[in-house]
Protein backbone atom coordinates (compact mmCIF):
# COMPACT_ATOMS: atom_id res chain seq x y z
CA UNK A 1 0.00 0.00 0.00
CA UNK A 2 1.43 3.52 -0.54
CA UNK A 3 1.90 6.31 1.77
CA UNK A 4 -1.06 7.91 1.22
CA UNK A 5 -3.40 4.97 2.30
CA UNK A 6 -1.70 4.99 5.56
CA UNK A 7 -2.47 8.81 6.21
CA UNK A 8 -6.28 8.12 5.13
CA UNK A 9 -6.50 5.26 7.86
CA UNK A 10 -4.92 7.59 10.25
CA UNK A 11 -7.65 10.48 9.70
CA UNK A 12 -10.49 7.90 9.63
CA UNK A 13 -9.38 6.29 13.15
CA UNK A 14 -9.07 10.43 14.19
CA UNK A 15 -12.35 11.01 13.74
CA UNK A 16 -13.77 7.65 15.07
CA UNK A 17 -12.09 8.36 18.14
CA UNK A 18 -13.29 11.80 18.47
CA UNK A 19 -17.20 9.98 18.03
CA UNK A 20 -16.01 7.40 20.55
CA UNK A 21 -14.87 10.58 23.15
CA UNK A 22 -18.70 11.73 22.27
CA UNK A 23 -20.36 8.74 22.75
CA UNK A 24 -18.66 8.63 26.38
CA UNK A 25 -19.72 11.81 27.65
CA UNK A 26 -23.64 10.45 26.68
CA UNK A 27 -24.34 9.89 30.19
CA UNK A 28 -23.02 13.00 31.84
CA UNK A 29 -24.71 15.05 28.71
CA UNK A 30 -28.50 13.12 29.95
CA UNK A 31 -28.20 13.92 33.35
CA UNK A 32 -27.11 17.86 32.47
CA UNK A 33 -30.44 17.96 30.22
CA UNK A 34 -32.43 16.30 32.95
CA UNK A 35 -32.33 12.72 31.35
CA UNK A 36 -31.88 9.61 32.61
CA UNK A 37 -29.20 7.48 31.37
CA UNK A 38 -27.56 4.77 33.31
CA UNK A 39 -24.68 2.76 31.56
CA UNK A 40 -24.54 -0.54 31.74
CA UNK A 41 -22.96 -4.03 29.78
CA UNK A 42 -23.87 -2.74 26.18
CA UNK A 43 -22.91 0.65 26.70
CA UNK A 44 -19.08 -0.29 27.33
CA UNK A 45 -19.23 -3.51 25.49
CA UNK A 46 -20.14 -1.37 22.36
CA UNK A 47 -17.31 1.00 23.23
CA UNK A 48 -14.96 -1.83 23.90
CA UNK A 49 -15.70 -3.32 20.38
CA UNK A 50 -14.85 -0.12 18.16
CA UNK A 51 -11.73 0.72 20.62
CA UNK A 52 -10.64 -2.58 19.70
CA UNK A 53 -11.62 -1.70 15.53
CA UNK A 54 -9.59 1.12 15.89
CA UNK A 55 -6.79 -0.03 17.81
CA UNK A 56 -6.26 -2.11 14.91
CA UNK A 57 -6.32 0.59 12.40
CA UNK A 58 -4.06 2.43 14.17
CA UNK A 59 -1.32 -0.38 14.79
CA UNK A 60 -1.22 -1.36 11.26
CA UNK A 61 -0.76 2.82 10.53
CA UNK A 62 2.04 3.00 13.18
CA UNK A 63 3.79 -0.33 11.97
CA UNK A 64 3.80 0.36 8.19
CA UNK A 65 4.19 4.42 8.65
CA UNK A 66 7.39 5.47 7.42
CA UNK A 67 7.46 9.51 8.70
CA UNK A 68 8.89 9.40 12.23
CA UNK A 69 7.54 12.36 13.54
CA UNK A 70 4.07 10.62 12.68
CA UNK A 71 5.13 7.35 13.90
CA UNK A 72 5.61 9.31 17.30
CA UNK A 73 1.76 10.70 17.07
CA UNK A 74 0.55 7.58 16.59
CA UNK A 75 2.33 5.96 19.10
CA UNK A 76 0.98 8.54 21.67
CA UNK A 77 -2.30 7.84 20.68
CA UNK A 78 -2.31 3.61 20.38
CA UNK A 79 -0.83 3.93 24.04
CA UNK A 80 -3.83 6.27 24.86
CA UNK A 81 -6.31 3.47 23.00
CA UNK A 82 -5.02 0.58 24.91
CA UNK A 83 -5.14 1.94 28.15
CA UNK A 84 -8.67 3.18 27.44
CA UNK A 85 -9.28 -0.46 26.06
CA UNK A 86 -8.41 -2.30 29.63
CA UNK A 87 -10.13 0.01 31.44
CA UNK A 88 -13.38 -0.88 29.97
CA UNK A 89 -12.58 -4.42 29.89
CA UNK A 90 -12.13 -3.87 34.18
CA UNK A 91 -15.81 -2.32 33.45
CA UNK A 92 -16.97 -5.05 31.66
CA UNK A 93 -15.81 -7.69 34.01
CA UNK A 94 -17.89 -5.31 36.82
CA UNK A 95 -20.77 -5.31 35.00
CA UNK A 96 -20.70 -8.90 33.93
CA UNK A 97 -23.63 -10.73 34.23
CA UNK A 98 -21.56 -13.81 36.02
CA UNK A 99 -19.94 -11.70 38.78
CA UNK A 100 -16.10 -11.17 38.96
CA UNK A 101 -15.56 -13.19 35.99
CA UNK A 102 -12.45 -12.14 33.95
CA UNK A 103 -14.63 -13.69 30.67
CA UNK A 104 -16.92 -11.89 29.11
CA UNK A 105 -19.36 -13.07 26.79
CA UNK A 106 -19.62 -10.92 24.12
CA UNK A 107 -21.48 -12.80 21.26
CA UNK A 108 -25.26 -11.23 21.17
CA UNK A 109 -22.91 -7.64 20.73
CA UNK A 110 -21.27 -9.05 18.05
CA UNK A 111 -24.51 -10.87 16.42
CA UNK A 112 -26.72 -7.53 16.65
CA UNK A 113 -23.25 -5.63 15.27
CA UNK A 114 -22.92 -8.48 12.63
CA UNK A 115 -19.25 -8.79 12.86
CA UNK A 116 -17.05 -11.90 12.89
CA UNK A 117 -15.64 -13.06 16.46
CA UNK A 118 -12.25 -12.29 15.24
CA UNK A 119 -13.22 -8.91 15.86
CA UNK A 120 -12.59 -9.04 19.82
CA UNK A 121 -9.08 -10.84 19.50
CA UNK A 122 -6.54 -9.27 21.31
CA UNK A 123 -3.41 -8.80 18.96
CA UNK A 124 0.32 -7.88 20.88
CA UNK A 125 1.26 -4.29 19.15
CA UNK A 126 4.62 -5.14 16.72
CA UNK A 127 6.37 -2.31 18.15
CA UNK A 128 6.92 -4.16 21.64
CA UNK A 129 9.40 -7.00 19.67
CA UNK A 130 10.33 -4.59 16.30
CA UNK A 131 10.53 -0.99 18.34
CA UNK A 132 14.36 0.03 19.10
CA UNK A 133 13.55 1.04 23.05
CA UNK A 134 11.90 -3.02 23.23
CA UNK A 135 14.65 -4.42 20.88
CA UNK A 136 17.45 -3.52 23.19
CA UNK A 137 15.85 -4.08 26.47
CA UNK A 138 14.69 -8.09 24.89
CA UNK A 139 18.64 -8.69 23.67
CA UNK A 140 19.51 -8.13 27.02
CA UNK A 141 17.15 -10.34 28.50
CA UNK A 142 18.27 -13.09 25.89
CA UNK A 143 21.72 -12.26 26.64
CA UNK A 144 21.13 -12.55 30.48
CA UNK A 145 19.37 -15.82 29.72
CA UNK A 146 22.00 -17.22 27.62
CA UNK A 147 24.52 -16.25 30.35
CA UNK A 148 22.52 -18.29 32.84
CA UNK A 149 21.91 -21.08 31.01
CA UNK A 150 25.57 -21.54 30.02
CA UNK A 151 26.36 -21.57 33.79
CA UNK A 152 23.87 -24.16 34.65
CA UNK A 153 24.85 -26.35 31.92
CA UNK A 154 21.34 -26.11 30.26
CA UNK A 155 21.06 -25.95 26.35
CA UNK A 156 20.65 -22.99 24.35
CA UNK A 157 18.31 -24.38 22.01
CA UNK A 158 14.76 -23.41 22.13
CA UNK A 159 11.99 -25.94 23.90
CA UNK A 160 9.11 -26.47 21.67
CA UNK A 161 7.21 -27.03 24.98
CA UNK A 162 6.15 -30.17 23.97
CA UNK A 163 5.99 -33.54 26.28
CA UNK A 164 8.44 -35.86 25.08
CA UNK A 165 7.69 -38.07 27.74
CA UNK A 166 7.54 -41.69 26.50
CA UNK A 167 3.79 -43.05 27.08
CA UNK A 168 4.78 -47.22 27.30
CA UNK A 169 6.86 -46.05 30.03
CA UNK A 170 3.81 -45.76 32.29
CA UNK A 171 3.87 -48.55 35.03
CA UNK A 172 1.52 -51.76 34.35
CA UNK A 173 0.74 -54.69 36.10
CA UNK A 174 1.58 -58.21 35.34
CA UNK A 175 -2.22 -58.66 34.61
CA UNK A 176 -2.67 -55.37 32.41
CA UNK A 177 0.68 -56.20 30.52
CA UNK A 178 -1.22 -59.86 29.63
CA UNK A 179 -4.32 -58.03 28.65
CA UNK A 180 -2.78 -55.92 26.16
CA UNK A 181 -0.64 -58.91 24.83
CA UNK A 182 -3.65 -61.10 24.14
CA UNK A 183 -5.73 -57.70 22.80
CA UNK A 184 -2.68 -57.53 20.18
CA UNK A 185 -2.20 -61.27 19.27
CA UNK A 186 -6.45 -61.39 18.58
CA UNK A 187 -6.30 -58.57 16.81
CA UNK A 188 -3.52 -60.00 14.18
CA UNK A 189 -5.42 -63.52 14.04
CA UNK A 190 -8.67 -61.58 13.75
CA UNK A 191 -6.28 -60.11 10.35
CA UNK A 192 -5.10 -63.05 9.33
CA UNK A 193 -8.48 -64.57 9.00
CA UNK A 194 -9.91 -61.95 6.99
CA UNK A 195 -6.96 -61.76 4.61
CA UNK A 196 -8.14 -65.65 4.14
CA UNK A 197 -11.65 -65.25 3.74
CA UNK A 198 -10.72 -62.26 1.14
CA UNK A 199 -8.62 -64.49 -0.80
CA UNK A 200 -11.49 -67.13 -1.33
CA UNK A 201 -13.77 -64.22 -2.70
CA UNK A 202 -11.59 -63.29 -5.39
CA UNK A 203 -10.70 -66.62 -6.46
CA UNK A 204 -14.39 -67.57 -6.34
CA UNK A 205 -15.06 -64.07 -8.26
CA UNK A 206 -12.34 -64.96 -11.12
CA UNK A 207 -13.85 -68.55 -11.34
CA UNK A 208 -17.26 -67.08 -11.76
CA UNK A 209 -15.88 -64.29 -14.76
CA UNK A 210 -14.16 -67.61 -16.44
CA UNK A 211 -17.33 -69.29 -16.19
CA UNK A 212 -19.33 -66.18 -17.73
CA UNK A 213 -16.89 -65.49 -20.53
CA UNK A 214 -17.11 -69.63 -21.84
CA UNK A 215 -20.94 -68.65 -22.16
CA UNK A 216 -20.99 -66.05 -23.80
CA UNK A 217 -23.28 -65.83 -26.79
CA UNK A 218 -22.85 -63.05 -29.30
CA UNK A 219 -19.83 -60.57 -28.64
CA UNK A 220 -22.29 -57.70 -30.43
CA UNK A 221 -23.96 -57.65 -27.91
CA UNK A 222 -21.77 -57.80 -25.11
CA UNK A 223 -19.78 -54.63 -26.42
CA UNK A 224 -22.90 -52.92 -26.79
CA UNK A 225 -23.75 -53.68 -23.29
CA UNK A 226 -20.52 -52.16 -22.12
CA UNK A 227 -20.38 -49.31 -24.00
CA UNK A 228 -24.03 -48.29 -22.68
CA UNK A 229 -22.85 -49.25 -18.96
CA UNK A 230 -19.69 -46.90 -19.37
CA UNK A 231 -21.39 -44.21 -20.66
CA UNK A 232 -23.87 -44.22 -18.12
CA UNK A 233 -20.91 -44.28 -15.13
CA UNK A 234 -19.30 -41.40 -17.30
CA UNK A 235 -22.16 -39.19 -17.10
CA UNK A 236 -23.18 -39.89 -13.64
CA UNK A 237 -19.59 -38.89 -13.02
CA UNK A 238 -19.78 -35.65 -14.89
CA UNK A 239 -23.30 -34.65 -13.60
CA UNK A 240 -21.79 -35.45 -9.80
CA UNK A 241 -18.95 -32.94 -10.59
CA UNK A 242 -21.26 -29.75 -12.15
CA UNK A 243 -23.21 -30.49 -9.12
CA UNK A 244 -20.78 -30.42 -6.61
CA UNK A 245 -19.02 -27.26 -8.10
CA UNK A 246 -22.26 -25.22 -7.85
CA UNK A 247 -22.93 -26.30 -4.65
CA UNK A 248 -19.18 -24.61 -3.98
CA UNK A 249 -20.19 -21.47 -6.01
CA UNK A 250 -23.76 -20.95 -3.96
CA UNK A 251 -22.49 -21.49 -0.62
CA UNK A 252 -19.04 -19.22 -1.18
CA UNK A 253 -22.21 -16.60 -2.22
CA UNK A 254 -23.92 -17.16 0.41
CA UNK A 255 -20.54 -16.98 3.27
CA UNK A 256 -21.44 -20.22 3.80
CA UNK A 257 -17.74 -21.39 2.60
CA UNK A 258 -14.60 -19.58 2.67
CA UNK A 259 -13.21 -18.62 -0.73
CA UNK A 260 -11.31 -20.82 -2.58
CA UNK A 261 -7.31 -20.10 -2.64
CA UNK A 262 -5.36 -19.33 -5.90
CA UNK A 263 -2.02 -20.36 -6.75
CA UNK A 264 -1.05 -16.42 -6.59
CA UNK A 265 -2.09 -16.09 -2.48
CA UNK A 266 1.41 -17.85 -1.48
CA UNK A 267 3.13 -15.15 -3.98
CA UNK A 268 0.62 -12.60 -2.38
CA UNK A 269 1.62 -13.19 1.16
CA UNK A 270 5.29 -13.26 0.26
CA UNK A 271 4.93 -9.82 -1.20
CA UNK A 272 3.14 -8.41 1.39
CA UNK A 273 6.12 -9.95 3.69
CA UNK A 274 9.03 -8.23 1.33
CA UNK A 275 6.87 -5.15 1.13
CA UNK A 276 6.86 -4.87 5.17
CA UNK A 277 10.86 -5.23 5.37
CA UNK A 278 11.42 -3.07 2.94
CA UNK A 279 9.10 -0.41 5.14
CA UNK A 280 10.99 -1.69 7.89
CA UNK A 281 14.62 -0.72 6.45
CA UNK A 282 12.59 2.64 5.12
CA UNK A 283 11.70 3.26 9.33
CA UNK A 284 14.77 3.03 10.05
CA UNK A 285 16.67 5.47 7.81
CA UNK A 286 14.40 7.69 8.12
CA UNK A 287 14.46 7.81 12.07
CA UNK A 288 17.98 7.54 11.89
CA UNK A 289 17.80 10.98 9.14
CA UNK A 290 15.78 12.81 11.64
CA UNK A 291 17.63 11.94 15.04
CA UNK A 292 20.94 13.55 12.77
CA UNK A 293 19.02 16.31 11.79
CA UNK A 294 17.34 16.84 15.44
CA UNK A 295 20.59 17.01 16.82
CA UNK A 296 22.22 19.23 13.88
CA UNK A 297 19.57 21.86 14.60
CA UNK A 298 20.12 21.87 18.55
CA UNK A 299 23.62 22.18 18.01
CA UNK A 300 23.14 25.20 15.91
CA UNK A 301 20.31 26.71 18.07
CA UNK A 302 22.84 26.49 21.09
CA UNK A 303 25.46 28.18 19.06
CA UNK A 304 23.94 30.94 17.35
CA UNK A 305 20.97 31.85 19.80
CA UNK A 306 21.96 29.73 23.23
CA UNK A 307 23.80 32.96 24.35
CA UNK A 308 20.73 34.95 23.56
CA UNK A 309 18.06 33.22 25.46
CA UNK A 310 20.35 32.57 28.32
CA UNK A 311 20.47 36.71 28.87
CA UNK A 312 16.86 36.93 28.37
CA UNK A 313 15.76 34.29 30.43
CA UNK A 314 18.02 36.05 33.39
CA UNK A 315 17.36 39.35 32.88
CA UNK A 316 13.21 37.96 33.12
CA UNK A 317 14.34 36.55 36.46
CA UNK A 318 16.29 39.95 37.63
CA UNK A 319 13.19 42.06 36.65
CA UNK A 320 11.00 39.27 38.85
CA UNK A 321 13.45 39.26 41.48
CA UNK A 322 13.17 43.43 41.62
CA UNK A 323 9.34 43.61 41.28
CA UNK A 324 9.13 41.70 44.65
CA UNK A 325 11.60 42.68 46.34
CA UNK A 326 10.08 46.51 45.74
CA UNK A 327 6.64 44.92 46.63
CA UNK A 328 5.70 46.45 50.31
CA UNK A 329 3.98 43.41 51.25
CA UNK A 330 7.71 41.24 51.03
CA UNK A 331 9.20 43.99 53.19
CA UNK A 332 13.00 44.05 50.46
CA UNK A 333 13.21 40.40 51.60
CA UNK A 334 14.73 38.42 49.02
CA UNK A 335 12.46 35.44 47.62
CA UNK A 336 13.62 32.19 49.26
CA UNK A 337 12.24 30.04 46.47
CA UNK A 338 10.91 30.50 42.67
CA UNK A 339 8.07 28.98 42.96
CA UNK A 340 5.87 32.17 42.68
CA UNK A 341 7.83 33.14 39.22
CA UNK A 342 6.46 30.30 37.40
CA UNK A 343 2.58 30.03 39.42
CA UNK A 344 1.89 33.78 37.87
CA UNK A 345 1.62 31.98 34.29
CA UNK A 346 -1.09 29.81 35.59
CA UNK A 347 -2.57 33.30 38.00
CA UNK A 348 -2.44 35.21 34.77
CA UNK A 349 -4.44 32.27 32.43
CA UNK A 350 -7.33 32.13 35.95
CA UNK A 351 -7.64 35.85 35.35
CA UNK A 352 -8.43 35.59 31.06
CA UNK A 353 -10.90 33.04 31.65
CA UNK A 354 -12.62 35.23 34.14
CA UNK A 355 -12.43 38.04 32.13
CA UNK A 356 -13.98 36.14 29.36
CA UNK A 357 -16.95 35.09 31.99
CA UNK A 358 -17.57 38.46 32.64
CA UNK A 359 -17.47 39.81 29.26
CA UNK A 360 -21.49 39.25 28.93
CA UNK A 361 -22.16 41.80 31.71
CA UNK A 362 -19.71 44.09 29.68
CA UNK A 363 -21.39 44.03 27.01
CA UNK A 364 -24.75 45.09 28.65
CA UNK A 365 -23.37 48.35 30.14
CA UNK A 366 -21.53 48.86 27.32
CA UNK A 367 -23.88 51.66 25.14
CA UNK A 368 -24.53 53.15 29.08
CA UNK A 369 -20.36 53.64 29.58
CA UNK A 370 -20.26 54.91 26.27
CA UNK A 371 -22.45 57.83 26.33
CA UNK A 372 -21.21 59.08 29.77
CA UNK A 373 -17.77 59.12 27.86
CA UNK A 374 -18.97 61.50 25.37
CA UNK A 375 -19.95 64.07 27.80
CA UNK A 376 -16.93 63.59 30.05
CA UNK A 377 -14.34 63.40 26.93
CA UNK A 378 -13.19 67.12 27.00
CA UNK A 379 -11.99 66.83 30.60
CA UNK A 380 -10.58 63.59 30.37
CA UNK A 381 -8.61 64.62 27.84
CA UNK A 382 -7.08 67.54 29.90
CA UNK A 383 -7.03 65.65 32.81
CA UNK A 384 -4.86 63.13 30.84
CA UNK A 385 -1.89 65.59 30.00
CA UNK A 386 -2.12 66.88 33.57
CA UNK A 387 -1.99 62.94 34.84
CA UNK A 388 1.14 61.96 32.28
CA UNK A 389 3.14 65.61 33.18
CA UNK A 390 2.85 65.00 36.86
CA UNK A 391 3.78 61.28 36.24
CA UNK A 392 7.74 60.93 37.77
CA UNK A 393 10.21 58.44 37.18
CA UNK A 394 10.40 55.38 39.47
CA UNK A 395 13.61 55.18 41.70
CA UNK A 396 15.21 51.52 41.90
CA UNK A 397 16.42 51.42 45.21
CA UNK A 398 20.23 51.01 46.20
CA UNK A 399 20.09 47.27 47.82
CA UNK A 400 21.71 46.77 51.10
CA UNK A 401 23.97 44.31 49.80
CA UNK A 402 27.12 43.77 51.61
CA UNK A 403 28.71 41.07 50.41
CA UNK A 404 28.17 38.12 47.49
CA UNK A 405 27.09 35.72 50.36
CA UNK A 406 24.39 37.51 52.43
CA UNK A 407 21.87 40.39 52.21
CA UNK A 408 21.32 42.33 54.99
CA UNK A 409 17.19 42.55 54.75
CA UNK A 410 17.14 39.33 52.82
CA UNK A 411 19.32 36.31 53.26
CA UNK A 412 21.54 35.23 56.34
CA UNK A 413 25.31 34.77 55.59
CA UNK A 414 25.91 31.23 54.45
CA UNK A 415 21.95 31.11 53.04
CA UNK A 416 22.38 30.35 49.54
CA UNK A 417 20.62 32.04 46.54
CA UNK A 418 20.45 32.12 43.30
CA UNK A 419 23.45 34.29 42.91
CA UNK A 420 24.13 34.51 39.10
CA UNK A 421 20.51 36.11 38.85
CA UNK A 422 22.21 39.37 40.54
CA UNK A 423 25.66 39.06 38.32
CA UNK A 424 24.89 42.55 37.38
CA UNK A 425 24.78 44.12 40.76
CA UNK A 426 27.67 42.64 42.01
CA UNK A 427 29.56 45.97 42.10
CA UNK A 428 26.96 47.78 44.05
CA UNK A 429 28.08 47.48 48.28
């Protein structure tokens, strides 16, 4: 499949996730509107059943995907899936009609959905045995395993599981050993008999076909009699096989039979196991092009700009550290931790979404404000150039700083701070 089918399937399972994060909220929507809706079995067993669809769709995307930044997406998003996936199966197994029973019976679903059981088989995502992160971490388990096999003197060849254990090697008694034996020698006389009374047949049969043959009449007739016989076996024969292929065609119409398998599905299947390596070696290059190219353009960013957004981040932290400091309420203390600096980002996004809350009583006063403006515009004007001439300078205070170690309204000598905030008032005493 190309590239572009991939990126299809990847929109598609987008927007059937979005319908699934719908569907979910169905019971908090009901009891908002004054409805009631109480989920149940077939409520999560329907959303277990398309999680499982598209958790499908999307490992088949993330496997044969060959963009890594879009490989990374996906990823994000098949983790999301699964975990959503066994916590509805805990659901399921809650509301199960055969109390804390890990199976689930899920076949009227799948009847009333008309899909095929494979549907609800679980299927291990390929990037836990072909992902790099799962590759290393499963060499070194082999490797550890390996190691302690070869110290316990075990084999390194692989158990096919199966039990080789010899079955005569069960203990018997005298009397079930003699039981068996005499089962075994009745069973070959019972053989050799009927090999004997088979024997007589045919001769008697040949005997018989001499016999016929030495009375035969007129040898017309007899080859007319065969030829009629054989033609009848021949068309019996053929009318058998145009009957048995149609019964083949009706039932592979129906989906009573599965179709039948061409020569070219072996070459089909070995295709589509070429075309998946060769995706495979196509991953890899191209993760291996972009983890260059990541690192190029850090490398250059730290270079060119690092020494720029160093001084800007500081002199952001000076300008915070002065603001509170010169804030009455902090007394020139110096700020023992930075946790306020980054909790006024969070203050500051509290205080838009009130402001957007409120702007629907703004708007209602709004013509009122606006014509008390007019009248007062004159003198607000004047008052304006009175307000920005009177306006003076603010002084930064000198800080009582005595040494690099200690302030004297702030820190204790020995306390430490953040000391290359301030490198810029170091000559100040």
């Amino acid at each position: 499949m190309s590239h572009a089918t991939y990126q299809n399937k990847w929109v598609e399972c987008m927007q059937e996730l979005m319908e699934q994060v719908q569907i979910e909220y169905l019971p908090v929507d009901a009891k908002e509107n004054g409805q009631h809706f109480e989920p149940g079995f077939q409520h999560f067993a329907l959303l277990y059943i398309k999680y499982l669809q598209i958790y499908r769709k999307l490992e088949e995307c993330h496997d044969q995907m060959v963009h890594p930044q879009k490989r990374g997406s996906i990823k994000k998003v098949l983790k999301s899936t699964i975990i959503r996936i066994l916590e509805l199966k805990e659901q399921l197994i809650t509301f199960n009609l055969r109390p804390l029973n890990r199976f689930v019976a899920l076949d009227e679903v799948l009847t009333d959905l008309k899909l095929n059981p494979e549907t609800v088989e679980w299927k291990v995502p390929r990037y836990f045995l072909d992902g790099k992160e799962c590759r290393e971490e499963i060499e070194d388990k082999q490797h550890k395993i390996d190691h302690w096999l070869g110290v316990f003197g075990m084999p390194l060849d692989p158990d096919d599981l199966l039990d080789k254990k010899d079955p005569f090697e069960v203990g018997f008694t005298k009397d079930q050993a003699a039981a068996i034996v005499q089962k075994n020698v009745r069973g070959r006389m019972s053989i050799m008999k009927d090999r004997r009374v088979q024997f007589f047949k045919a001769s008697r049969k040949a005997a018989s076909k001499k016999q016929e043959k030495e009375n035969e009449g007129d040898p017309l007739e007899s080859q007319v009699l065969a030829a009629t016989r054989i033609a009848a076996h021949w068309k019996r024969k053929v009318e058998r096989r145009r009957f048995l292929k149609m019964r083949e065609e009706e039932f592979e119409f129906l989906g009573m039979a599965p179709p039948k398998k061409d020569k070219g599905d072996a070459d089909v299947v070995v295709e589509m196991q070429k075309q998946r390596e060769n995706r495979k070696k196509m991953q890899e290059d191209s993760d291996d092009v972009f983890e260059k190219a990541l690192k190029q353009q850090l490398e250059w960013l730290q270079k060119k700009k690092g020494a720029d957004i160093k001084a800007e981040l500081l002199e952001e932290r000076r300008q915070w550290i002065l603001d509170y400091c010169q804030n009455p309420e902090h007394g020139k203390e110096f700020p023992e931790k930075f946790d306020e600096f980054y909790q006024r980002f969070d203050k500051a996004q509290d205080d838009d979404e009130g402001e957007k809350g409120k702007d629907g009583k703004k708007g209602k006063d709004a013509k009122g404000k606006d014509d008390k403006a007019k009248g007062k515009g004159a003198k607000g004007g004047k008052k304006g150039k009175d307000a920005e001439a009177e306006e003076e300078p603010l002084e930064v205070p000198e800080w009582p700083m005595r040494s690099p170690r200690g302030w004297e309204g702030g820190l204790r000598e020995g306390q430490p701070g953040p000391w290359f905030l301030l490198g810029r008032f170091q000559g100040k005493t």
